[in-house]
Structures are given as structure tokens and as C-alpha cells.
N, C-alpha and C. Protein backbone atom coordinates (compact mmCIF):
# COMPACT_ATOMS: atom_id res chain seq x y z
N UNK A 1 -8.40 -52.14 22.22
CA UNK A 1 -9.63 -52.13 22.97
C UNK A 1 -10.28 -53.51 22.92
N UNK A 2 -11.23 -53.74 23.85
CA UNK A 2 -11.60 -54.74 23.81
C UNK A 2 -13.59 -54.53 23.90
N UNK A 3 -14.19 -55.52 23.17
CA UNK A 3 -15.83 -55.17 23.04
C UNK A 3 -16.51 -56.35 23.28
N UNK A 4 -17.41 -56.01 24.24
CA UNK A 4 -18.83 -56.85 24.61
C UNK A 4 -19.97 -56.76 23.66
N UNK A 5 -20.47 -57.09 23.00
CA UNK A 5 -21.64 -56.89 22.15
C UNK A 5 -23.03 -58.16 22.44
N UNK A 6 -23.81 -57.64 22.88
CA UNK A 6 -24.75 -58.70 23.46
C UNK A 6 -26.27 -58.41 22.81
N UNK A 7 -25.97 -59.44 21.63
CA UNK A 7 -27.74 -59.44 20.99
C UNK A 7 -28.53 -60.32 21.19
N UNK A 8 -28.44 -60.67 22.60
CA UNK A 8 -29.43 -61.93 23.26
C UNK A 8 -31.08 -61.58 22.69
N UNK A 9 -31.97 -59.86 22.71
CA UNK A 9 -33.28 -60.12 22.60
C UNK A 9 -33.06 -59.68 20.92
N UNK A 10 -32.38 -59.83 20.18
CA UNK A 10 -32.00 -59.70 18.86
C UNK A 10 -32.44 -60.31 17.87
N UNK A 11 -33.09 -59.97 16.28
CA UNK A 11 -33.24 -60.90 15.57
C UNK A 11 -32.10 -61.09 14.35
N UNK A 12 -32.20 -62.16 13.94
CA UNK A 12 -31.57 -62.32 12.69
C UNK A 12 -31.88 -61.81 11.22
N UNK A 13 -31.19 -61.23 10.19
CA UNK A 13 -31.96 -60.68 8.93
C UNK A 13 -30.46 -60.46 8.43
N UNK A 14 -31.02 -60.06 6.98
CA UNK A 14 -29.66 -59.44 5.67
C UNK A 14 -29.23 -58.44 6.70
N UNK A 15 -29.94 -57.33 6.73
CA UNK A 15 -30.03 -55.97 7.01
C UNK A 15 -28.91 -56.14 7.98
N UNK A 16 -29.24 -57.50 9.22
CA UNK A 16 -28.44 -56.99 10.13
C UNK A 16 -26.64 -58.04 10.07
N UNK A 17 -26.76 -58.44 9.48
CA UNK A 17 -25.34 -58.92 9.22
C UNK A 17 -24.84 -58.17 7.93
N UNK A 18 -25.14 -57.14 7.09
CA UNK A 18 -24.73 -56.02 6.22
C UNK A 18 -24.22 -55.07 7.04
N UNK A 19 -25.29 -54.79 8.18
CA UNK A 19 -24.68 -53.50 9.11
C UNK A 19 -23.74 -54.10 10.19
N UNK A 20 -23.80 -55.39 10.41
CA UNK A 20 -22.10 -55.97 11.25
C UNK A 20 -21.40 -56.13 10.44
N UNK A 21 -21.58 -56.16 8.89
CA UNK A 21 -20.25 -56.56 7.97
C UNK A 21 -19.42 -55.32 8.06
N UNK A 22 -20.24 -53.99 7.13
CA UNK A 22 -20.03 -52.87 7.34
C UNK A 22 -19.17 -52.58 8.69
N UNK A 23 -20.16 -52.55 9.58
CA UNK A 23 -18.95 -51.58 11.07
C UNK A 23 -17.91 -52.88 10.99
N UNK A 24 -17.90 -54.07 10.95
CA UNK A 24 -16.23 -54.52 11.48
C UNK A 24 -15.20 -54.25 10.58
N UNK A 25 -15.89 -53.92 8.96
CA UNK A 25 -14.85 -54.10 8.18
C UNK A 25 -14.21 -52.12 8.50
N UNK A 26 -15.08 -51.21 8.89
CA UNK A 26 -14.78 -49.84 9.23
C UNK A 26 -14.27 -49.98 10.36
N UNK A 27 -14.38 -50.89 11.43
CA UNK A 27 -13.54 -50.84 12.32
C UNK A 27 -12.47 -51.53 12.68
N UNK A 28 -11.93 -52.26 11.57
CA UNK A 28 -10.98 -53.42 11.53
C UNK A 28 -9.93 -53.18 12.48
N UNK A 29 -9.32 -54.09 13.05
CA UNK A 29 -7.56 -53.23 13.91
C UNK A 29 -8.50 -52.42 15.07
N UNK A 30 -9.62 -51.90 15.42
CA UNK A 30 -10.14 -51.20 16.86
C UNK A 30 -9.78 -52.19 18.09
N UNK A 31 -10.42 -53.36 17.94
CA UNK A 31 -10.71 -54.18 19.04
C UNK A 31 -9.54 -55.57 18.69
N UNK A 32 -8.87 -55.27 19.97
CA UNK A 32 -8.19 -56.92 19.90
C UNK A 32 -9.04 -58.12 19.88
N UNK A 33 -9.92 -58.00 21.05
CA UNK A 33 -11.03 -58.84 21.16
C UNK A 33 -12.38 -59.16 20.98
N UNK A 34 -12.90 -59.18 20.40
CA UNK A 34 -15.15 -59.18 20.50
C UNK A 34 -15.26 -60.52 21.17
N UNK A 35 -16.37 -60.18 22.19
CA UNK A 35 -16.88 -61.08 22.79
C UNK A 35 -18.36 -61.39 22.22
N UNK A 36 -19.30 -61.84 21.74
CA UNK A 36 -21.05 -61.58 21.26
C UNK A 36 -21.58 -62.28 22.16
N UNK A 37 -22.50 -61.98 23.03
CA UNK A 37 -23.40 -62.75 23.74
C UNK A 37 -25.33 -62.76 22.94
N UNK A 38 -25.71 -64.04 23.35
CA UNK A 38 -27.12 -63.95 22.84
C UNK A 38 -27.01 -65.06 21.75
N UNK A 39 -25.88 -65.65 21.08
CA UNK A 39 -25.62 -65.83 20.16
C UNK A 39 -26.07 -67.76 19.96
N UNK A 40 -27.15 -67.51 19.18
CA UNK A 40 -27.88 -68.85 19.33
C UNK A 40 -28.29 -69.20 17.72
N UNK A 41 -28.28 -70.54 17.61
CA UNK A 41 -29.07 -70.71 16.29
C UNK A 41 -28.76 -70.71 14.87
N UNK A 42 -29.66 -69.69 13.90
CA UNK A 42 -29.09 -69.39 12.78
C UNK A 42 -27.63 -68.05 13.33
N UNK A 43 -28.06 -67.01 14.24
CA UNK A 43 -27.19 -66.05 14.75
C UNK A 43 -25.55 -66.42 14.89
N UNK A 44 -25.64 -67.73 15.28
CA UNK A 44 -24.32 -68.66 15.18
C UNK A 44 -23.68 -68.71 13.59
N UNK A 45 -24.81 -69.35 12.63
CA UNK A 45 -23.67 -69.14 11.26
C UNK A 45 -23.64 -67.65 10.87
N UNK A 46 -24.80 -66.32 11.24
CA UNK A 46 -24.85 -65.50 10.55
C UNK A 46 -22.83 -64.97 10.93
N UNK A 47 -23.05 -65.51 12.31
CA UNK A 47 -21.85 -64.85 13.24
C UNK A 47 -20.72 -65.00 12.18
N UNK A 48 -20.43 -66.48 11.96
CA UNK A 48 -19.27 -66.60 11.07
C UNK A 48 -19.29 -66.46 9.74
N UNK A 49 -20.66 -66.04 9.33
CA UNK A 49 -20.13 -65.06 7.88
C UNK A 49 -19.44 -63.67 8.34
N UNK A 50 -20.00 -63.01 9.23
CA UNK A 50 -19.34 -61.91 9.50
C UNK A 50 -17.71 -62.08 9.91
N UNK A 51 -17.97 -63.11 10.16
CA UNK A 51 -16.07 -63.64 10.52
C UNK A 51 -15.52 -63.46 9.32
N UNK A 52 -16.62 -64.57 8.50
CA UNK A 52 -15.35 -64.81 7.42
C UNK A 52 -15.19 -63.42 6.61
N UNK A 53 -16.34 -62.33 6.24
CA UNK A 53 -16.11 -61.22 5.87
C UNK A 53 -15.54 -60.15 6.39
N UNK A 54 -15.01 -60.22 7.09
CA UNK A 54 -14.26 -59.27 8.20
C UNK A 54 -13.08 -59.99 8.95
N UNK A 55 -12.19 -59.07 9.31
CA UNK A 55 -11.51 -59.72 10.30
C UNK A 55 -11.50 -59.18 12.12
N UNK A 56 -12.76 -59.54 12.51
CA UNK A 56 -13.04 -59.07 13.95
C UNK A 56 -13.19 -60.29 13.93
N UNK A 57 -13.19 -61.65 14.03
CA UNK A 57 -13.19 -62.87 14.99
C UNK A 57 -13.79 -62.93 16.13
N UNK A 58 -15.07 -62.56 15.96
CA UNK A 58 -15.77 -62.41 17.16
C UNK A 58 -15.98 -63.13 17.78
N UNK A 59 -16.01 -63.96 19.01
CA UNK A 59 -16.40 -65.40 19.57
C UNK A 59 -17.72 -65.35 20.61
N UNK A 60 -18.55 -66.22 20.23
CA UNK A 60 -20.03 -66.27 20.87
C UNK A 60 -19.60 -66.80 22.28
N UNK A 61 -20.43 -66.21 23.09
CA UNK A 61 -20.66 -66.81 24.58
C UNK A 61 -22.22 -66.63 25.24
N UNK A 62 -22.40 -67.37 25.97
CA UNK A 62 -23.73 -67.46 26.47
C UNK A 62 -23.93 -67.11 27.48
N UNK A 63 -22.79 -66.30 28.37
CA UNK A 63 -22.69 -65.85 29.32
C UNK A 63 -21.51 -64.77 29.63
N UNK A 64 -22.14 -63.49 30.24
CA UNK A 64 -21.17 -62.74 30.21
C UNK A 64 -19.66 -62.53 31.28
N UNK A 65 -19.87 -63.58 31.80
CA UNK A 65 -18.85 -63.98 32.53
C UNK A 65 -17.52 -64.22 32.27
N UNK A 66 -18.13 -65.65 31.29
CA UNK A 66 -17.26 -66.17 30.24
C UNK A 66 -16.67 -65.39 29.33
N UNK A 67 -17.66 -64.33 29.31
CA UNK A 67 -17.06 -63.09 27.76
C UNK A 67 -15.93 -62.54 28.08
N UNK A 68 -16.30 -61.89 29.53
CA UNK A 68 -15.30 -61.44 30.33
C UNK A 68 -13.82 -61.91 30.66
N UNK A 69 -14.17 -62.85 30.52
CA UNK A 69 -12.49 -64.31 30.94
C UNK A 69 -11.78 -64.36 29.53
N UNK A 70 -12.86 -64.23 28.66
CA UNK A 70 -12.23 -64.54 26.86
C UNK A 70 -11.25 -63.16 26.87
N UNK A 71 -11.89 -61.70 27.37
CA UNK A 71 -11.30 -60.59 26.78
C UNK A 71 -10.23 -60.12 27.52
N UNK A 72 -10.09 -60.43 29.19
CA UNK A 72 -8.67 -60.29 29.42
C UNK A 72 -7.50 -61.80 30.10
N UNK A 73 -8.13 -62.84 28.64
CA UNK A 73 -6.70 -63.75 28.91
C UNK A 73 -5.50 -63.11 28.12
């Protein structure tokens, strides 16, 4: 499968990179691809702790276009 996840009006906190650590590491092997849109700022390193604690490799885009092109090359 492949997933769009877009936390553009989103904030940053523990809480919420515990509950993305949590679901990727429960959903490991679901998604070939994550796309994250919204992804600005501190949201950028929170992103790649969740990388490095998980293996969903999620890749930020700023547009869902682009997300779109990432998930079926």
C-alpha cells in the first residue's frame, strides 16, 4: 500500500512523534511508500527521528502533487 499523510495545520510535540513512533513501528512492512505533506521546520527533524525509529522512511513534500509522483514511481 501506499500513504499520504498531510499535517500541514499540525503542531509539533513528544506526544505527537510517540504516537508516529508507535503506529509506524505497529505498522512496519504496511506501506511501501509514505508521502508527509505540511512538513516544515522543527516537523522536518521531528520527521527523521521517526525515520530513524522506525522503518517507514517517510519523505516530506510540500505539495501533494509531488507526493503523488513520489508514490507511484
Amino acid at each position: 500500500m501506499l500513504l499520504i499523510v498531510d499535517l500541514s495545520n499540525s503542531f509539533a510535540s513528544k506526544a505527537a512523534v510517540k504516537a508516529f513512533t508507535e503506529a509506524g513501528k505497529m505498522t512496519e512492512g504496511f506501506f511501501a511508500k509514505t508521502a508527509v505533506l505540511g512538513i516544515t521546520g522543527v516537523k522536518k527533524i521531528l520527521l527523521n527521528v521517526v525515520n530513524v525509529l522506525t522503518n517507514v522512511n517517510a519523505k516530506p513534500f510540500s505539495d501533494i502533487e509531488n507526493a503523488k509522483n513520489y508514490l507511484i514511481e
